[in-house]
Each structure stands twice: as structure tokens, then as C-alpha cells.
C-alpha atoms as a PDB file:
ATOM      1  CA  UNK A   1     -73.366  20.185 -26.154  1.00  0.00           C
ATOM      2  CA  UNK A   2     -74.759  22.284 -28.697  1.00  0.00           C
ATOM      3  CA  UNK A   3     -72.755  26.003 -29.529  1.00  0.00           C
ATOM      4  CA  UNK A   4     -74.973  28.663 -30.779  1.00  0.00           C
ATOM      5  CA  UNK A   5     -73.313  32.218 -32.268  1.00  0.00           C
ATOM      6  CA  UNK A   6     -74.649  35.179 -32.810  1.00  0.00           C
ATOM      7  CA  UNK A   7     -73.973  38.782 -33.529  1.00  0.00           C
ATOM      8  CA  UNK A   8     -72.850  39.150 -36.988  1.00  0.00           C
ATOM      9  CA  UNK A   9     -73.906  42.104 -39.649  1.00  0.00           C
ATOM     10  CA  UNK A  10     -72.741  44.294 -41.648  1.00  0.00           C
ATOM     11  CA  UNK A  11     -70.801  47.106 -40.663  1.00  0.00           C
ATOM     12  CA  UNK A  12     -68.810  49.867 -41.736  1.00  0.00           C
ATOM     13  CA  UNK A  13     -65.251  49.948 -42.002  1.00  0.00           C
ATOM     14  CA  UNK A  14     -63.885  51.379 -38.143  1.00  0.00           C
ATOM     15  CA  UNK A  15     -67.315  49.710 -36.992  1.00  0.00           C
ATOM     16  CA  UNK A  16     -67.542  47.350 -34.254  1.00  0.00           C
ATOM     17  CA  UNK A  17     -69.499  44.626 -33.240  1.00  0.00           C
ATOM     18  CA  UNK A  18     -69.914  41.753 -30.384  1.00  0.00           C
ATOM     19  CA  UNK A  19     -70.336  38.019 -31.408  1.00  0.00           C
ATOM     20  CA  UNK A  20     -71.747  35.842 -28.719  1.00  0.00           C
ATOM     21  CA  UNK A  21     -71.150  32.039 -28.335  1.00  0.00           C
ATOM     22  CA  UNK A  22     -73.814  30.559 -26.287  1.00  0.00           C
ATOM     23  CA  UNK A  23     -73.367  26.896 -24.911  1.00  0.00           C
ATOM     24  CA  UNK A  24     -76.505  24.697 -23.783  1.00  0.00           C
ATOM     25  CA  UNK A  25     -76.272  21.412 -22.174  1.00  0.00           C
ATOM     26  CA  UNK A  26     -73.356  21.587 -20.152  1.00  0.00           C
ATOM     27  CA  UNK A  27     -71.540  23.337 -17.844  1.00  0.00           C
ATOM     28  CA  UNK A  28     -69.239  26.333 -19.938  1.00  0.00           C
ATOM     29  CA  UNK A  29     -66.388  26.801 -17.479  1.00  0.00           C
ATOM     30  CA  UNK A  30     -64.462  23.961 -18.065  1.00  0.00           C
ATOM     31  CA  UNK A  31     -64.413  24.332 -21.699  1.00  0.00           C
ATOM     32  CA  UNK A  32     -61.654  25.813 -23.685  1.00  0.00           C
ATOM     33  CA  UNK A  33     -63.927  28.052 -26.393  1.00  0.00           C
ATOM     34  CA  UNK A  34     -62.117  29.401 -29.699  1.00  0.00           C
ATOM     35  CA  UNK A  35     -63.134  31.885 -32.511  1.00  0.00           C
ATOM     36  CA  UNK A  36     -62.350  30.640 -36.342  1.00  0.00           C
ATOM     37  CA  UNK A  37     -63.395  32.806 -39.439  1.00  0.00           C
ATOM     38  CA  UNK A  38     -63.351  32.091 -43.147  1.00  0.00           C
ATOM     39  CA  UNK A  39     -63.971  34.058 -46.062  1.00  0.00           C
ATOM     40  CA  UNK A  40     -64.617  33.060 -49.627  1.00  0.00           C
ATOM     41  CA  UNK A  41     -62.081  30.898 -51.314  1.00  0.00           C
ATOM     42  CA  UNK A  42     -60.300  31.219 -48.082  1.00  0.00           C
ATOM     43  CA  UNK A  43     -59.011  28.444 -45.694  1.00  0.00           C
ATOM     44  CA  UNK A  44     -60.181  28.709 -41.975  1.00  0.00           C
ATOM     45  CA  UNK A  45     -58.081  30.610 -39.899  1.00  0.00           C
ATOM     46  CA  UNK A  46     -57.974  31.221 -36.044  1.00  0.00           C
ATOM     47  CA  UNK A  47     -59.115  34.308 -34.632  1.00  0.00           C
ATOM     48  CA  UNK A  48     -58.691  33.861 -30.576  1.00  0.00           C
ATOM     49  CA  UNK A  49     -58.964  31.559 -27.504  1.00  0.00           C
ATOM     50  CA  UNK A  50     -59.701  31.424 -24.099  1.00  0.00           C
ATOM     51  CA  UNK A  51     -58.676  28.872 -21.658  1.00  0.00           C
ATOM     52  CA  UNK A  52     -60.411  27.333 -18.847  1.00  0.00           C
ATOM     53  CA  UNK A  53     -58.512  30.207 -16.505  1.00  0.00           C
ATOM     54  CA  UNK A  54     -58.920  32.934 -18.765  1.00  0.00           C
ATOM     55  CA  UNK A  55     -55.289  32.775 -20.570  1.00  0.00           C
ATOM     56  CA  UNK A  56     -56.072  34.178 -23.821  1.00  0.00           C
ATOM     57  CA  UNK A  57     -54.131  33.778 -27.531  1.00  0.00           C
ATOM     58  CA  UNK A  58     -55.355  36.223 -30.531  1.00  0.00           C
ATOM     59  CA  UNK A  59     -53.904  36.045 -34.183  1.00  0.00           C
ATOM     60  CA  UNK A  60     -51.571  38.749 -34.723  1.00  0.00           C
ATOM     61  CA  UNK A  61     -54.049  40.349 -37.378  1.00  0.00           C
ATOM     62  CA  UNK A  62     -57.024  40.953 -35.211  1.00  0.00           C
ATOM     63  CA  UNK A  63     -54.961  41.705 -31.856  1.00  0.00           C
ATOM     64  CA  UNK A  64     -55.472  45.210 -30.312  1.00  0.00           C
ATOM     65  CA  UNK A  65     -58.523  45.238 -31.565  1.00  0.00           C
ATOM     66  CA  UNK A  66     -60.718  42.116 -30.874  1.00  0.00           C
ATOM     67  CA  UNK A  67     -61.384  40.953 -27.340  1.00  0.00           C
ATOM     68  CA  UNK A  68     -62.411  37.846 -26.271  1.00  0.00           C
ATOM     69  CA  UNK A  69     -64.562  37.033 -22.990  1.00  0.00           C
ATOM     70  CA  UNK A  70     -66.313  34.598 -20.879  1.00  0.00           C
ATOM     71  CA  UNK A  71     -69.308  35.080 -19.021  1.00  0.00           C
ATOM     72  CA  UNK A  72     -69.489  31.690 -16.991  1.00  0.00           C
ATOM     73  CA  UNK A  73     -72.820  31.924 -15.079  1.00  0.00           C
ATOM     74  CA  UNK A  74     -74.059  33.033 -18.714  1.00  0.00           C
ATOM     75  CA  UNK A  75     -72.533  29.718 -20.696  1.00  0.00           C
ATOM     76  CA  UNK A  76     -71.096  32.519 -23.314  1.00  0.00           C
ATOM     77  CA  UNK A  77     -68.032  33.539 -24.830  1.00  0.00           C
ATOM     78  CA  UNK A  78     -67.652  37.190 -26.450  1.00  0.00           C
ATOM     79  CA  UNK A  79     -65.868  38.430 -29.287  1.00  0.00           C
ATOM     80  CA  UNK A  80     -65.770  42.395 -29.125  1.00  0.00           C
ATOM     81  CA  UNK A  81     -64.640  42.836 -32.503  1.00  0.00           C
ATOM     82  CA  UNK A  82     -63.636  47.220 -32.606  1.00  0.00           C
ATOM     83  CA  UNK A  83     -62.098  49.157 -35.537  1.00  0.00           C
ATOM     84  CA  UNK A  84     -63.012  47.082 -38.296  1.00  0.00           C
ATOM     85  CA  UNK A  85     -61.285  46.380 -41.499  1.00  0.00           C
ATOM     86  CA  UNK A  86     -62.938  44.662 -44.816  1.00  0.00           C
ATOM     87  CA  UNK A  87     -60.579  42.031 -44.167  1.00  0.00           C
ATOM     88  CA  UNK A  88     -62.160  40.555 -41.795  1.00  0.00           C
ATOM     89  CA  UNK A  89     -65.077  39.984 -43.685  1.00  0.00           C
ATOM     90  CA  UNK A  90     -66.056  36.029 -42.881  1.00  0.00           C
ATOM     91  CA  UNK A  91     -68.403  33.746 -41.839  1.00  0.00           C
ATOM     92  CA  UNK A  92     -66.711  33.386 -37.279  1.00  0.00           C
ATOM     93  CA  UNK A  93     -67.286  30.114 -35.884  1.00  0.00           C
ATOM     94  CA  UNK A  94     -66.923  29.593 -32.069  1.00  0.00           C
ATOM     95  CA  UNK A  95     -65.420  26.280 -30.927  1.00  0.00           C
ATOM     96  CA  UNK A  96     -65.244  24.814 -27.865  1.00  0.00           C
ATOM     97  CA  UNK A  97     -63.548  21.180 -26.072  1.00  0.00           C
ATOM     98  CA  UNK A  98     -63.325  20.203 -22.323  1.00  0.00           C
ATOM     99  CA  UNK A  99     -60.112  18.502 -22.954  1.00  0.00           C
ATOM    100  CA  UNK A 100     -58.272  19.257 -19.841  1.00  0.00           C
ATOM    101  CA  UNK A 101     -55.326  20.491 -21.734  1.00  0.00           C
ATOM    102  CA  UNK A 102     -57.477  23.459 -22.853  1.00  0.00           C
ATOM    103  CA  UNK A 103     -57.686  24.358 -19.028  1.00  0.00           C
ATOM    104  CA  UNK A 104     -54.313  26.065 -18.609  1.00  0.00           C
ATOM    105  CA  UNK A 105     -53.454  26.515 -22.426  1.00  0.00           C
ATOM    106  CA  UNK A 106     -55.466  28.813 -25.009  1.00  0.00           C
ATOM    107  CA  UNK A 107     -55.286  26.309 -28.424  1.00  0.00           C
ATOM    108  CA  UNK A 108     -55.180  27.777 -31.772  1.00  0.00           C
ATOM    109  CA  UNK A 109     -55.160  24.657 -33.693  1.00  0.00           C
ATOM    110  CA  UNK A 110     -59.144  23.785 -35.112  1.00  0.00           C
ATOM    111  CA  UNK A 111     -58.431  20.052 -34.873  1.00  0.00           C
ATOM    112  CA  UNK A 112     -58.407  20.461 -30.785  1.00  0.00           C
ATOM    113  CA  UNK A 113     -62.098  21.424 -30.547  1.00  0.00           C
ATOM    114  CA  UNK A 114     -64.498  18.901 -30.690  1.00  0.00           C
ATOM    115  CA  UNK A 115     -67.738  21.210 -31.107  1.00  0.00           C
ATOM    116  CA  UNK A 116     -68.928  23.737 -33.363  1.00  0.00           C
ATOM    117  CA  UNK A 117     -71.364  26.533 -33.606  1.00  0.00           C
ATOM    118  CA  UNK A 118     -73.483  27.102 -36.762  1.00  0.00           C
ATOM    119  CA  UNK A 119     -71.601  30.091 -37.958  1.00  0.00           C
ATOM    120  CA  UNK A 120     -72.341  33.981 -38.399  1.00  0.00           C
ATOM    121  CA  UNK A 121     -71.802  36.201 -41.086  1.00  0.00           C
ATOM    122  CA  UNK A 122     -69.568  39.614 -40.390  1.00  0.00           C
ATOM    123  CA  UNK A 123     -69.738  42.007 -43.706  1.00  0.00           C
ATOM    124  CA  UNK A 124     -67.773  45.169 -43.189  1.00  0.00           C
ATOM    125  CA  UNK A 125     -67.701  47.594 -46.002  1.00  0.00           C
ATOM    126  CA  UNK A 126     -68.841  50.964 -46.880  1.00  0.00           C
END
């Protein structure tokens, strides 16, 4: 299973943007997929998740304004990331494990997902 992501820039504060998560070599919809972000001198921290059936989990900072998706017959997961702040300037990671406890439950914790995307880069400032 290999995880690509995609979609980062830079953007002004209020911007938006949409990261993608794109899964090859397996089938996507019975994979629990997360979004992680750190930023410089920062420890990874969990953005949002989506279970197998679509039950969803966001950390309190980016909720109301990120929204995370699936697009089965696509093998992606979305991140609509809206309004913007220079806090969350970081390099997002998607993450994803078929663990069948992921099916009903959207995990937070990093140590639950077994694979990894390569990273993208979101700069927002003016």
C-alpha cells in the first residue's frame, strides 16, 4: 500500500486549500485514513479521521473549518482546509490502517496507522 498526498502551498491567511491522499495497491474503503501535521520544533499532532463508515473526529483547533472526505471509487481522502490561520503552517501527513477497529471508530492516536504518505508542505502567511 503506498499513500501519496498532495495539495499543499502557500496561502494567505483566510485562504483555503484541498489536500488529497491518494492510495494505490489496495482497495481504500476498508481503511481507516487520518490527517497529522507538524511544524518546526513541533511534535506531530492529529488533525482528523475518517472511519471505514464515514464517522469522523477533528482536533478542536482546526474544527469548523477543515473537512475531511472520502472518495472510495477514487482511493482518496480530502482535507478541505477553509479560513486559514498561520498556525497551521506544517508539513500534513495522511495515514491510513485496515485494522478492523478503524471501521466503526475514527482513531486519533498516530501509533494506530500502519502507513504513511510522503508529506506536503501548507505555508499560510501574508
Amino acid at each position: 500500500v503506498q499513500l501519496q498526498a498532495s495539495g499543499g502551498g502557500l496561502v494567505q491567511p483566510g485562504g483555503s486549500l484541498r489536500l488529497s491522499c491518494a492510495a494505490s495497491g489496495t482497495d481504500f474503503s476498508t481503511y481507516g485514513v487520518a490527517w497529522f501535521r507538524q511544524a518546526p520544533g513541533k511534535e506531530r499532532e492529529f488533525v482528523a479521521a475518517i472511519s471505514w463508515i464515514n464517522r469522523i473526529y477533528y482536533a478542536d483547533s482546526v474544527k469548523g473549518r477543515f473537512t475531511i472526505s472520502r472518495d472510495n471509487a477514487k482511493n482518496t481522502v480530502y482535507l478541505q482546509m477553509n479560513n486559514l490561520k498561520p498556525e497551521d503552517t506544517a508539513v500534513y501527513y495522511c495515514a491510513a490502517d485496515s485494522d478492523p477497529a478503524l471501521a466503526l471508530v475514527a482513531i486519533t492516536t498516530a501509533s494506530r496507522y500502519y502507513y504513511w504518505g510522503q508529506g506536503t508542505q501548507v505555508t499560510v502567511s501574508s
